[in-house]
C-alpha atoms as a PDB file:
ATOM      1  CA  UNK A   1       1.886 105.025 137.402  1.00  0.00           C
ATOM      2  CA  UNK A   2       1.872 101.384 138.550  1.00  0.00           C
ATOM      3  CA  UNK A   3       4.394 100.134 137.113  1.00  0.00           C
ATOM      4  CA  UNK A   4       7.205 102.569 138.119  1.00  0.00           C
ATOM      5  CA  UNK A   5       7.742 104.290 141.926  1.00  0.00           C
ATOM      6  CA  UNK A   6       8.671 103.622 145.571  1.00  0.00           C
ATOM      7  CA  UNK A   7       6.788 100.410 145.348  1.00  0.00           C
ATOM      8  CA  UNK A   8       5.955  99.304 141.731  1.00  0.00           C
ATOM      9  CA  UNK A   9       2.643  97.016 141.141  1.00  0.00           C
ATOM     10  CA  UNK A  10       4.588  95.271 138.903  1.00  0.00           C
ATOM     11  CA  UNK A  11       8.034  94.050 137.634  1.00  0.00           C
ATOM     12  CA  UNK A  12      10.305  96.798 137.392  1.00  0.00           C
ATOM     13  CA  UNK A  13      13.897  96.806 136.801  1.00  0.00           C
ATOM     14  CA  UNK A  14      14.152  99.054 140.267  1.00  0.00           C
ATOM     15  CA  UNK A  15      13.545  95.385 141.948  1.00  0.00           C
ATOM     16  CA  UNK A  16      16.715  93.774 140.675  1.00  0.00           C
ATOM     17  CA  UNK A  17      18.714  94.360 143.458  1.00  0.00           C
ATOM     18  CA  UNK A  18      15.838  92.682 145.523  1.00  0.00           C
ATOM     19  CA  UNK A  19      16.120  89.393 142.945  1.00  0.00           C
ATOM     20  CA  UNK A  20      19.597  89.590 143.799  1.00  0.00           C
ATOM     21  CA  UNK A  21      19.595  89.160 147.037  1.00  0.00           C
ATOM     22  CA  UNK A  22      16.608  87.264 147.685  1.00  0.00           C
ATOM     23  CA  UNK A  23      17.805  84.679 144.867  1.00  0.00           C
ATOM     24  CA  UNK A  24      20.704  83.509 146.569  1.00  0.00           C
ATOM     25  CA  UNK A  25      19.212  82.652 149.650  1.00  0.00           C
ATOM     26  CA  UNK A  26      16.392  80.730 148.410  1.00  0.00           C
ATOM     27  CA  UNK A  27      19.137  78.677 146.682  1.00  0.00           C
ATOM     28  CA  UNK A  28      20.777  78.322 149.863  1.00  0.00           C
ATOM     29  CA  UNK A  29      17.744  77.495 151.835  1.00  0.00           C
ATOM     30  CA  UNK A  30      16.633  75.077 148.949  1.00  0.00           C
ATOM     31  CA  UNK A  31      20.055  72.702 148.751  1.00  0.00           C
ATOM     32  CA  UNK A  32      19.311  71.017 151.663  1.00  0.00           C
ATOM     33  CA  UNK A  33      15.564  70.212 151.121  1.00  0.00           C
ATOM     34  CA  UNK A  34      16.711  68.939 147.452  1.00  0.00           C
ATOM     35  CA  UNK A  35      19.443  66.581 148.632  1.00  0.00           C
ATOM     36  CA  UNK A  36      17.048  64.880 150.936  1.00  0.00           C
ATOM     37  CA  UNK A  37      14.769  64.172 148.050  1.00  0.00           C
ATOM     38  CA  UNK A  38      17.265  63.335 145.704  1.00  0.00           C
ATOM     39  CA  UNK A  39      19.164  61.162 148.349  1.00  0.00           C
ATOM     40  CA  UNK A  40      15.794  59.060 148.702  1.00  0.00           C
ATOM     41  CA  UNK A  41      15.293  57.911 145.336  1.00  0.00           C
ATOM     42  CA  UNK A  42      18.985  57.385 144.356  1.00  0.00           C
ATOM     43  CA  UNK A  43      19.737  53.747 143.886  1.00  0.00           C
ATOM     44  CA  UNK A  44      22.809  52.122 145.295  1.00  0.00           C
ATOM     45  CA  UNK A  45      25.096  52.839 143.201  1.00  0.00           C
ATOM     46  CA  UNK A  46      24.735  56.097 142.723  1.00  0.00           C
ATOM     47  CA  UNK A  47      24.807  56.593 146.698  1.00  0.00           C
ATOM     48  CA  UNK A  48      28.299  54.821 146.189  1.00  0.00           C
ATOM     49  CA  UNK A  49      29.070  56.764 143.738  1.00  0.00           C
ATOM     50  CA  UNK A  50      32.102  58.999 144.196  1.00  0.00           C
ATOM     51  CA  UNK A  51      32.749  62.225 143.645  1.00  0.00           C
ATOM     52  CA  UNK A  52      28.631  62.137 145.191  1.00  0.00           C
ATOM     53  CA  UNK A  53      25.937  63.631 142.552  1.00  0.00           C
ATOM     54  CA  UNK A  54      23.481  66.023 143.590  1.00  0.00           C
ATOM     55  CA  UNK A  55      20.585  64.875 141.318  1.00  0.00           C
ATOM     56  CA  UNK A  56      19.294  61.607 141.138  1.00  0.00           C
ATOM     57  CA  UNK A  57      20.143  59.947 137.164  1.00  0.00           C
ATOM     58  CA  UNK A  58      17.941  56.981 137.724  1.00  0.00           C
ATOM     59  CA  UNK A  59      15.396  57.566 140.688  1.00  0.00           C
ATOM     60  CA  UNK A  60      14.394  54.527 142.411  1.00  0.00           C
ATOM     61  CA  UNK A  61      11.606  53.560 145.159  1.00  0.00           C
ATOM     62  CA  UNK A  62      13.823  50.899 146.539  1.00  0.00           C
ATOM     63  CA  UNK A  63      14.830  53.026 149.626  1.00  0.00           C
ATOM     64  CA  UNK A  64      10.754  53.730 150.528  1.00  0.00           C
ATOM     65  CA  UNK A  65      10.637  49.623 150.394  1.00  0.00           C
ATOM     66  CA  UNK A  66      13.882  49.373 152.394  1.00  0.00           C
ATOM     67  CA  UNK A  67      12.621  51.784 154.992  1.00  0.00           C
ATOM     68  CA  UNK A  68       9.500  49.294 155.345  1.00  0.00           C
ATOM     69  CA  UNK A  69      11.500  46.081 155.462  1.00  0.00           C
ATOM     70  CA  UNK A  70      13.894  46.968 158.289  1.00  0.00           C
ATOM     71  CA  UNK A  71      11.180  46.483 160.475  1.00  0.00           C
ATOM     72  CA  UNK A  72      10.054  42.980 159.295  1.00  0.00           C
ATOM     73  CA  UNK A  73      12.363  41.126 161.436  1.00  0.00           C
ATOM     74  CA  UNK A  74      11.316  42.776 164.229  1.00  0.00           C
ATOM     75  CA  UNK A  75       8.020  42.200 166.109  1.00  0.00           C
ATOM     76  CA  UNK A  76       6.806  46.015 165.329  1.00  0.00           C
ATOM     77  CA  UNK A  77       6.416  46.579 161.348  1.00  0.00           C
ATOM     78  CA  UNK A  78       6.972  50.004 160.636  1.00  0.00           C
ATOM     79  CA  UNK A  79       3.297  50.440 159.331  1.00  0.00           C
ATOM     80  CA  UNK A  80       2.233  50.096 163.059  1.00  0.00           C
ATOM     81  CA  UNK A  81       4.450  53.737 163.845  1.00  0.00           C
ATOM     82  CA  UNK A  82       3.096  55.159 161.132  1.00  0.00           C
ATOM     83  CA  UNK A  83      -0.451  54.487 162.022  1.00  0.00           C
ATOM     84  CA  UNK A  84       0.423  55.687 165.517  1.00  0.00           C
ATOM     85  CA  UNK A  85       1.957  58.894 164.427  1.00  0.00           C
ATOM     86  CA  UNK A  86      -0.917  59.513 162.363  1.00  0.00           C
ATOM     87  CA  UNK A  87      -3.764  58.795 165.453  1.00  0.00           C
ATOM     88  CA  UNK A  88      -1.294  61.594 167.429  1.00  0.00           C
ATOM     89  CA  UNK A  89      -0.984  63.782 164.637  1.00  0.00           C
ATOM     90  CA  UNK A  90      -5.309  64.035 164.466  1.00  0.00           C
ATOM     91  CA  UNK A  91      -5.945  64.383 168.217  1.00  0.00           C
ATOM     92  CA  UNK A  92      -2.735  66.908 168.984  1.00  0.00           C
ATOM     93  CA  UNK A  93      -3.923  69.303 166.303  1.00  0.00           C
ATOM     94  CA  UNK A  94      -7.591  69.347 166.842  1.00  0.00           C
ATOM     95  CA  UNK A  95      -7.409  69.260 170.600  1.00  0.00           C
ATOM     96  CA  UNK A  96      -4.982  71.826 170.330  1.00  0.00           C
ATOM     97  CA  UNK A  97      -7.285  73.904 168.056  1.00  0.00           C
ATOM     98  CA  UNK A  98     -10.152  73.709 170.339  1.00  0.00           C
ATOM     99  CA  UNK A  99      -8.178  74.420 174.005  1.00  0.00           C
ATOM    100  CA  UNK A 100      -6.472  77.246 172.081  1.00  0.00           C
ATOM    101  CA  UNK A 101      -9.397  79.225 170.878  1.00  0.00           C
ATOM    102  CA  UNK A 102     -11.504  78.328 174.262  1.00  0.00           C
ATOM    103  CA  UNK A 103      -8.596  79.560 176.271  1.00  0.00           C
ATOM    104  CA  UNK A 104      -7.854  82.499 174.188  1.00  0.00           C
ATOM    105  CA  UNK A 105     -11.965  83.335 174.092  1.00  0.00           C
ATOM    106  CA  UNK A 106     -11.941  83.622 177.812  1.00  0.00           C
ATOM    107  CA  UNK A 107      -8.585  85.385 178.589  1.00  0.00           C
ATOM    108  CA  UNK A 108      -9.639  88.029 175.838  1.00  0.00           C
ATOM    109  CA  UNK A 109     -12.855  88.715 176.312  1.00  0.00           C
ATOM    110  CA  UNK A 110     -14.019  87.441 180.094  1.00  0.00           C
ATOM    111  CA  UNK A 111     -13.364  89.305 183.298  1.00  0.00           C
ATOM    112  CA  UNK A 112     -12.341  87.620 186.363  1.00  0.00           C
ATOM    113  CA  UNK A 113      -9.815  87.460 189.231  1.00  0.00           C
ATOM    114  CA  UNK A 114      -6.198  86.340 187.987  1.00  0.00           C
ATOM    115  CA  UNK A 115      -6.800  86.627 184.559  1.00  0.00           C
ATOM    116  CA  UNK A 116      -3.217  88.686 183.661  1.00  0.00           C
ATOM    117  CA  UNK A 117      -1.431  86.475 186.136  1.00  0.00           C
ATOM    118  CA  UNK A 118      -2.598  83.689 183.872  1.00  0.00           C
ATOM    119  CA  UNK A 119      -1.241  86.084 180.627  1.00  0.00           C
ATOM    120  CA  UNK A 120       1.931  86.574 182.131  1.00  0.00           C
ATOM    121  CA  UNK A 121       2.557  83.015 183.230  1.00  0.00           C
ATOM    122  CA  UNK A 122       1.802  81.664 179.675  1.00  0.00           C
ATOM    123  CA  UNK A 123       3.917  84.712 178.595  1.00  0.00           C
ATOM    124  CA  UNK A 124       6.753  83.523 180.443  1.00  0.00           C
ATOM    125  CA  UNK A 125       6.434  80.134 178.746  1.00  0.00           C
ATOM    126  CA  UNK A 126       7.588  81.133 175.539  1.00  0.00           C
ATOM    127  CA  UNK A 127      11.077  81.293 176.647  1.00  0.00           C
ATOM    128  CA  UNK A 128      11.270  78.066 177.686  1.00  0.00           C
ATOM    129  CA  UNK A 129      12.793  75.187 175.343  1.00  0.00           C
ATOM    130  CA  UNK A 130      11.117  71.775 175.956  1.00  0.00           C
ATOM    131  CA  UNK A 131      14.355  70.393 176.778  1.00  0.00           C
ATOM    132  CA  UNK A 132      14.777  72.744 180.033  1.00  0.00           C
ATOM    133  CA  UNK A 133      11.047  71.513 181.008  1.00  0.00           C
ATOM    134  CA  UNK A 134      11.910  67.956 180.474  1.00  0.00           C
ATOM    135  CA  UNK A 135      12.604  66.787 184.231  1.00  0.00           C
ATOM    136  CA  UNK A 136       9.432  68.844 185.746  1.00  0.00           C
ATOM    137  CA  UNK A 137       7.364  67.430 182.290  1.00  0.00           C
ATOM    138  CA  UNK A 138       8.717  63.878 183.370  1.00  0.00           C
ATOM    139  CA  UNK A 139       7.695  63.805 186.894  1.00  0.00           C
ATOM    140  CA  UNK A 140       3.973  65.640 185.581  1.00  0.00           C
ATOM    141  CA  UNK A 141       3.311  62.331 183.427  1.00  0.00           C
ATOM    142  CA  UNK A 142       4.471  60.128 186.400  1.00  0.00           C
ATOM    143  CA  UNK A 143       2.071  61.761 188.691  1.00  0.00           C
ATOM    144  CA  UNK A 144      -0.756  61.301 185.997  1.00  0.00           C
ATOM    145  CA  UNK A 145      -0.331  57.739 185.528  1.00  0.00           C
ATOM    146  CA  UNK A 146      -0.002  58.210 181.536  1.00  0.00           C
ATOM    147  CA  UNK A 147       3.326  56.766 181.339  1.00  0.00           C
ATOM    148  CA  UNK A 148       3.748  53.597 178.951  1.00  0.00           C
ATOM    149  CA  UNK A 149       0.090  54.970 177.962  1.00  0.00           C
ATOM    150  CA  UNK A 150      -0.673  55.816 174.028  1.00  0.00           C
ATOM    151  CA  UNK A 151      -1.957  59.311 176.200  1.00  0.00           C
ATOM    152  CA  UNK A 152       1.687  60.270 176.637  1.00  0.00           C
ATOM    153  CA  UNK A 153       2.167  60.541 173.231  1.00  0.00           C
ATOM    154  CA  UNK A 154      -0.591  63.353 173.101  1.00  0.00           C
ATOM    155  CA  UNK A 155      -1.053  64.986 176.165  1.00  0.00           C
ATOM    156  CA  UNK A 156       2.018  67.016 176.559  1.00  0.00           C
ATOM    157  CA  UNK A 157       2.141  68.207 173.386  1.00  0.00           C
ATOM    158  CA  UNK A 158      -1.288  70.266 173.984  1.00  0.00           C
ATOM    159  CA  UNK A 159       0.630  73.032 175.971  1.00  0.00           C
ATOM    160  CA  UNK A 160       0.894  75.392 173.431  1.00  0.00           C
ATOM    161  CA  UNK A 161       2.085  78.897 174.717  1.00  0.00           C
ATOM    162  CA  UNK A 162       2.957  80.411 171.425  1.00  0.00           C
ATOM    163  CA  UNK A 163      -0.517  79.122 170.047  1.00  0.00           C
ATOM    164  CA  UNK A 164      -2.331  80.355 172.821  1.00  0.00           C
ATOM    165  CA  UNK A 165      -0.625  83.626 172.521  1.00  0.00           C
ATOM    166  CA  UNK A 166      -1.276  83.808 168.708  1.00  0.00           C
ATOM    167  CA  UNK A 167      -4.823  83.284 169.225  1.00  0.00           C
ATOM    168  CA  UNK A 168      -5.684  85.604 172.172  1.00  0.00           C
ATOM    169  CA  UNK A 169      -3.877  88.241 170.237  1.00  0.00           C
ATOM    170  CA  UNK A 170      -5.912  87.446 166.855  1.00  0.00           C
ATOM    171  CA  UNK A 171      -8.899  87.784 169.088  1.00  0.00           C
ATOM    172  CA  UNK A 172      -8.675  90.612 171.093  1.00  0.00           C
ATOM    173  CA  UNK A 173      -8.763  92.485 167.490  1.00  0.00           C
ATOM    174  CA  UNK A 174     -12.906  91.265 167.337  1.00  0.00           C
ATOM    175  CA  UNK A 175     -15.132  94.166 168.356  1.00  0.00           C
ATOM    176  CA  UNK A 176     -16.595  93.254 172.116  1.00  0.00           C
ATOM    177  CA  UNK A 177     -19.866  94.154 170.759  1.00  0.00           C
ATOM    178  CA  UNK A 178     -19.875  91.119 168.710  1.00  0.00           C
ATOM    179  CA  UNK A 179     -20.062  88.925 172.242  1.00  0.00           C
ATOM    180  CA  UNK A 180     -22.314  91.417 173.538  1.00  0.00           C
ATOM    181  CA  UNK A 181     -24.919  90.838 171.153  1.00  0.00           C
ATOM    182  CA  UNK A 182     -24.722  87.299 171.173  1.00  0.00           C
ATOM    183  CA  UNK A 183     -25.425  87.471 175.073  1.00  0.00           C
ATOM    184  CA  UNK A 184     -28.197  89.973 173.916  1.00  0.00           C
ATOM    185  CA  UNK A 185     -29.803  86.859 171.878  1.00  0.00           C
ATOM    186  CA  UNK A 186     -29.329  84.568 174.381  1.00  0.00           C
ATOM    187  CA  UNK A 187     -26.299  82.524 173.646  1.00  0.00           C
ATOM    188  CA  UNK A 188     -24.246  79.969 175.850  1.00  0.00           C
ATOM    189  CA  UNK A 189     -20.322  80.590 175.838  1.00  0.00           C
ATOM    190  CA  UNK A 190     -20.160  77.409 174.069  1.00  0.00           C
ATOM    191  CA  UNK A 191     -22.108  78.987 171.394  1.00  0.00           C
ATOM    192  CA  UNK A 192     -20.172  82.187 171.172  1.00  0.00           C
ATOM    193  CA  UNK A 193     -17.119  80.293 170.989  1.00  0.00           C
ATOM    194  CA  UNK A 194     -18.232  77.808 167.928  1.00  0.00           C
ATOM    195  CA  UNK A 195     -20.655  80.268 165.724  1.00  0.00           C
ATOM    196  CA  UNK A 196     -19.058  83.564 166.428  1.00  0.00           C
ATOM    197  CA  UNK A 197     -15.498  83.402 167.425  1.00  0.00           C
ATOM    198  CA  UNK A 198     -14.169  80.487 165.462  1.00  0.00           C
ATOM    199  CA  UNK A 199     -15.630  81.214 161.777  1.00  0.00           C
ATOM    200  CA  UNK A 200     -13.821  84.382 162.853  1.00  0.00           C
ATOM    201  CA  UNK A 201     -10.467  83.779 163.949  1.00  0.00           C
ATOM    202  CA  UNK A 202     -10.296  80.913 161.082  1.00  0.00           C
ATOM    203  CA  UNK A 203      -6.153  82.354 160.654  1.00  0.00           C
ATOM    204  CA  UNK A 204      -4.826  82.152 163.664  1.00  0.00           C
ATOM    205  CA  UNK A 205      -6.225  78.663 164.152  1.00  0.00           C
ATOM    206  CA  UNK A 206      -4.676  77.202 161.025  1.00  0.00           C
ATOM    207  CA  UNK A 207      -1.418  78.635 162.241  1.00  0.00           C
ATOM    208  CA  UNK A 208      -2.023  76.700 165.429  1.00  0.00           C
ATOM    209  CA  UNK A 209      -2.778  73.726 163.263  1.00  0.00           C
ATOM    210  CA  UNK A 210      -0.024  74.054 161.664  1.00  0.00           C
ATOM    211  CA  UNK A 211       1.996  74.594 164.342  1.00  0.00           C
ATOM    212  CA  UNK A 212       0.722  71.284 166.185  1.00  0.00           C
ATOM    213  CA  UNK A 213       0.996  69.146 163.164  1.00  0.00           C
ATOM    214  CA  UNK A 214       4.470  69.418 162.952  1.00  0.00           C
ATOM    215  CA  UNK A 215       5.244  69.617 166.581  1.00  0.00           C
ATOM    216  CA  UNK A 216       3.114  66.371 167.131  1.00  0.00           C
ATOM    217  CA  UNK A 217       4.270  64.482 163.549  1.00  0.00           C
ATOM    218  CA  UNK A 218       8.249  64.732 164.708  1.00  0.00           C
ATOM    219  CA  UNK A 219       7.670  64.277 168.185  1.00  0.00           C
ATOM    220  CA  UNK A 220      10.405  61.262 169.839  1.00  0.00           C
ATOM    221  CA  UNK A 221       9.929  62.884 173.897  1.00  0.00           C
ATOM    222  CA  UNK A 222       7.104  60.559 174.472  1.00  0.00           C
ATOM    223  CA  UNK A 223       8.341  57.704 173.096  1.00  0.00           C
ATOM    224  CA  UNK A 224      11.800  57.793 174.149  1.00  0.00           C
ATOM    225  CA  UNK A 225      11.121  58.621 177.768  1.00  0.00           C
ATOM    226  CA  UNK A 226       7.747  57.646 178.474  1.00  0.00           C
ATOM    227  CA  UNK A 227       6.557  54.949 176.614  1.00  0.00           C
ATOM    228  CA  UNK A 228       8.351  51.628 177.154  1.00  0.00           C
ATOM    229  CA  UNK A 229       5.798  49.568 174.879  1.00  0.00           C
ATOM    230  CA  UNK A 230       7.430  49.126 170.805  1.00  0.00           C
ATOM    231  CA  UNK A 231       3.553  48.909 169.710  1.00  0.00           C
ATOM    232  CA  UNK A 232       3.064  53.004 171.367  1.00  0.00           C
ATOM    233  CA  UNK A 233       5.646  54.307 169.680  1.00  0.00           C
ATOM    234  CA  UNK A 234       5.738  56.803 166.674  1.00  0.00           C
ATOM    235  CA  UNK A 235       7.362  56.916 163.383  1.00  0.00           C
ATOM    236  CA  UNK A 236       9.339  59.655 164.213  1.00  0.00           C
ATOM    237  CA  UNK A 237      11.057  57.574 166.810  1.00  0.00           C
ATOM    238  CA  UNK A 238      11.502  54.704 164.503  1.00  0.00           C
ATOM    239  CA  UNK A 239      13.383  57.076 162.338  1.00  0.00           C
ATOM    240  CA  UNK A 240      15.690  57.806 164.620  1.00  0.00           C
ATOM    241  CA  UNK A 241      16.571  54.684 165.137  1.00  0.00           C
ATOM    242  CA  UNK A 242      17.386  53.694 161.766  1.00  0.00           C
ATOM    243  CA  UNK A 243      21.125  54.068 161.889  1.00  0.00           C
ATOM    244  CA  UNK A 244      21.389  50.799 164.857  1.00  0.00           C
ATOM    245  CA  UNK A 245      19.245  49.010 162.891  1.00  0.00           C
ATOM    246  CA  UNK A 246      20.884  49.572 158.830  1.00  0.00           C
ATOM    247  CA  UNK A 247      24.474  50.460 160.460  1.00  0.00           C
ATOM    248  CA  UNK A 248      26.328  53.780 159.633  1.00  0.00           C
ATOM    249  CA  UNK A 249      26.528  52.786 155.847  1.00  0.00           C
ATOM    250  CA  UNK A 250      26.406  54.818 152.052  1.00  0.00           C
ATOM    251  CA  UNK A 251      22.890  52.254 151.646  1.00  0.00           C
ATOM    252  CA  UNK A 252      21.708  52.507 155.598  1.00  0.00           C
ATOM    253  CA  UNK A 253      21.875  56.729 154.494  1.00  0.00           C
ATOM    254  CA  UNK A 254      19.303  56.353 151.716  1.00  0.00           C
ATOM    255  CA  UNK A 255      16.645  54.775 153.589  1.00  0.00           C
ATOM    256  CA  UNK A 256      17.330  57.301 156.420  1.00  0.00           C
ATOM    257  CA  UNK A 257      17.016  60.177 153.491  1.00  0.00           C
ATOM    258  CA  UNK A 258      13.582  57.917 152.330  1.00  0.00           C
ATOM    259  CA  UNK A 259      12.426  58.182 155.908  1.00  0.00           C
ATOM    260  CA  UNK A 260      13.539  61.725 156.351  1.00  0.00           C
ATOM    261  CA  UNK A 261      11.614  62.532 153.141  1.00  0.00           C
ATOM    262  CA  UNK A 262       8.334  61.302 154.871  1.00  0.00           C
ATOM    263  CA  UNK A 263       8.951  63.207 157.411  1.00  0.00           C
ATOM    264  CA  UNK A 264       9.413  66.625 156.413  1.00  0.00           C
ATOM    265  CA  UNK A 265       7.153  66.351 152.972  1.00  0.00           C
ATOM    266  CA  UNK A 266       3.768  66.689 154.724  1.00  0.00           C
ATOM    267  CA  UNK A 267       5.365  69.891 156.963  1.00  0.00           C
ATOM    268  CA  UNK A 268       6.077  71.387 153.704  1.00  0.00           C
ATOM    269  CA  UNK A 269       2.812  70.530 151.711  1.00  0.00           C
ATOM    270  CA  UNK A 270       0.689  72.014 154.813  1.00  0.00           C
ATOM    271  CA  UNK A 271       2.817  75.309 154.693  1.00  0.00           C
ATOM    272  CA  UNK A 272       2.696  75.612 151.425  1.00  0.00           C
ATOM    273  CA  UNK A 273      -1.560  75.376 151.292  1.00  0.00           C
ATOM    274  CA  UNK A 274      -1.935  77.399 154.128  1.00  0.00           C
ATOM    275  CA  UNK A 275       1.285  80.154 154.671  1.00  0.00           C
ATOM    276  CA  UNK A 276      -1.067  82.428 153.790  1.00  0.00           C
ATOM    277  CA  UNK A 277      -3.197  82.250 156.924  1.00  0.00           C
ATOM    278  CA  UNK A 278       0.231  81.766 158.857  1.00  0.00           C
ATOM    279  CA  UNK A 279       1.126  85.826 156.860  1.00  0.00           C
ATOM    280  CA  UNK A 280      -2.577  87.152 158.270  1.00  0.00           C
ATOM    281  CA  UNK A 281      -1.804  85.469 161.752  1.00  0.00           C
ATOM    282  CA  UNK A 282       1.142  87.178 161.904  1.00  0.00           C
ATOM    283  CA  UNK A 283       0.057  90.335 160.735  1.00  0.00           C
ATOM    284  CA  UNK A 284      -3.170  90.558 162.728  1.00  0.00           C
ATOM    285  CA  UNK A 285      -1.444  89.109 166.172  1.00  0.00           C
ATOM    286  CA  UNK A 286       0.978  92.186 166.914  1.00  0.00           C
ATOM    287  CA  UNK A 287       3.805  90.403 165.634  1.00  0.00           C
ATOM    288  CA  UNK A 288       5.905  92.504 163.481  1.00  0.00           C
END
């Protein structure tokens, strides 16, 4: 029957003991994403409020016009960041879309000279942290002349290994004979690429979408070390640098929580649309 076995269909008491330990994470997992949001629409006196309160009694949008007004007195309003993070949000994920499905195309399906040197240097890429890249990164941007450049803020955040892996993976599980026959009818690469191999692989790249949104919407490296210009920078980077300009106080913690909140609420609204393309990524990429 359905309903009873190995692997029931449907709720069975056999699953309890999964509840019961799946339950308690999620609650654990959950605390901190629910004191940020609670934290940004508390008023001041419940953020002075001692013992502290979880849950918000009377929410408030005072912090969200706080966060906004810090920035008046300077000569950057905090609108300009935002617009920039959003202008480097668009052109990191769909650049990043495109480079990753043309470069995975080629490595998976063309044959030329260096190809698995290519695989294995992109391969060795994944272990590195973009901290222990940061000198070699720096002097890269130098060289290009994109420092102090709204570029800097988008270029090195294309150089995607795990997305390029993801996507080479998800296509090398496309029958060659699809290619084949589009060579047959007389199609370009380009072609191939946009009206065969894209509609296709449709998973993988909203993984890599997703991936890039939230790599490029959090992103400080740029503006911290290679953009000297206030009207470059992102709104990420004006987060951080809340606490000089509200002071380490209970009221300069809500409108870091308000900013936080901005931060990490599109992240979680994109996952939550699309984790099911992330689960068929996953499962279609050799990834177990």
């Amino acid at each position: 029957m359905w309903g009873t076995g190995i692997n029931p269909r449907y709720f069975h008491r056999s699953q309890l003991k999964f509840y019961a330990y799946l339950l308690p994470m999620a609650v654990v997992m959950l605390i901190p994403i629910l004191y940020i949001i609670m934290t940004a629409f508390k008023p001041a006196e419940e953020l002075y409020a001692f013992p502290p309160k979880l849950f918000v009694r009377n929410p408030t949008l005072n912090n969200f016009v706080n966060l906004f007004q810090v920035s008046s007195d300077t000569a950057v309003p905090a609108s300009r960041y935002l617009v920039n993070s959003l202008i480097t949000t668009v052109c990191v994920v769909v650049l990043s879309v495109i480079f990753s499905a043309a470069t995975g195309y080629v490595l998976s399906k063309k044959h030329f000279r260096g190809k698995n040197t290519l695989l294995e240097i992109n391969n060795m890429a994944l272990m590195f942290v973009g901290v222990a890249v940061a000198i070699p990164r720096y002097y890269i941007i130098i060289f290009l002349g994109l420092k102090n450049s709204f570029w800097a803020n988008v270029i090195p955040l294309l150089a995607m290994p795990v997305g390029l892996f993801l996507v080479k993976q998800f296509i090398d599980q496309l029958p060659d004979a699809l290619v084949e026959a589009a060579v047959i009818d007389g199609a370009t690469d380009f072609q191939i690429l946009f009206k065969v191999i894209i509609p296709l692989i449709k998973p993988a790249l909203s993984t890599v979408a997703i991936m890039a949104f939230q790599t490029a919407w959090t992103a400080t490296e740029a503006s911290t070390q290679y953009i000297e210009s206030s009207n470059l920078k992102t709104f990420a980077f004006y987060i951080s640098t809340l606490s000089n300009a509200t002071g380490n106080t209970v009221a300069g913690q809500g409108i870091a929580a308000a900013g936080s909140l901005l931060l990490f609420l599109p992240n979680l609204i994109l996952f939550i649309f699309m984790q099911s393309q992330v689960m068929n990524t996953m499962t279609h990429s050799g990834i177990k």
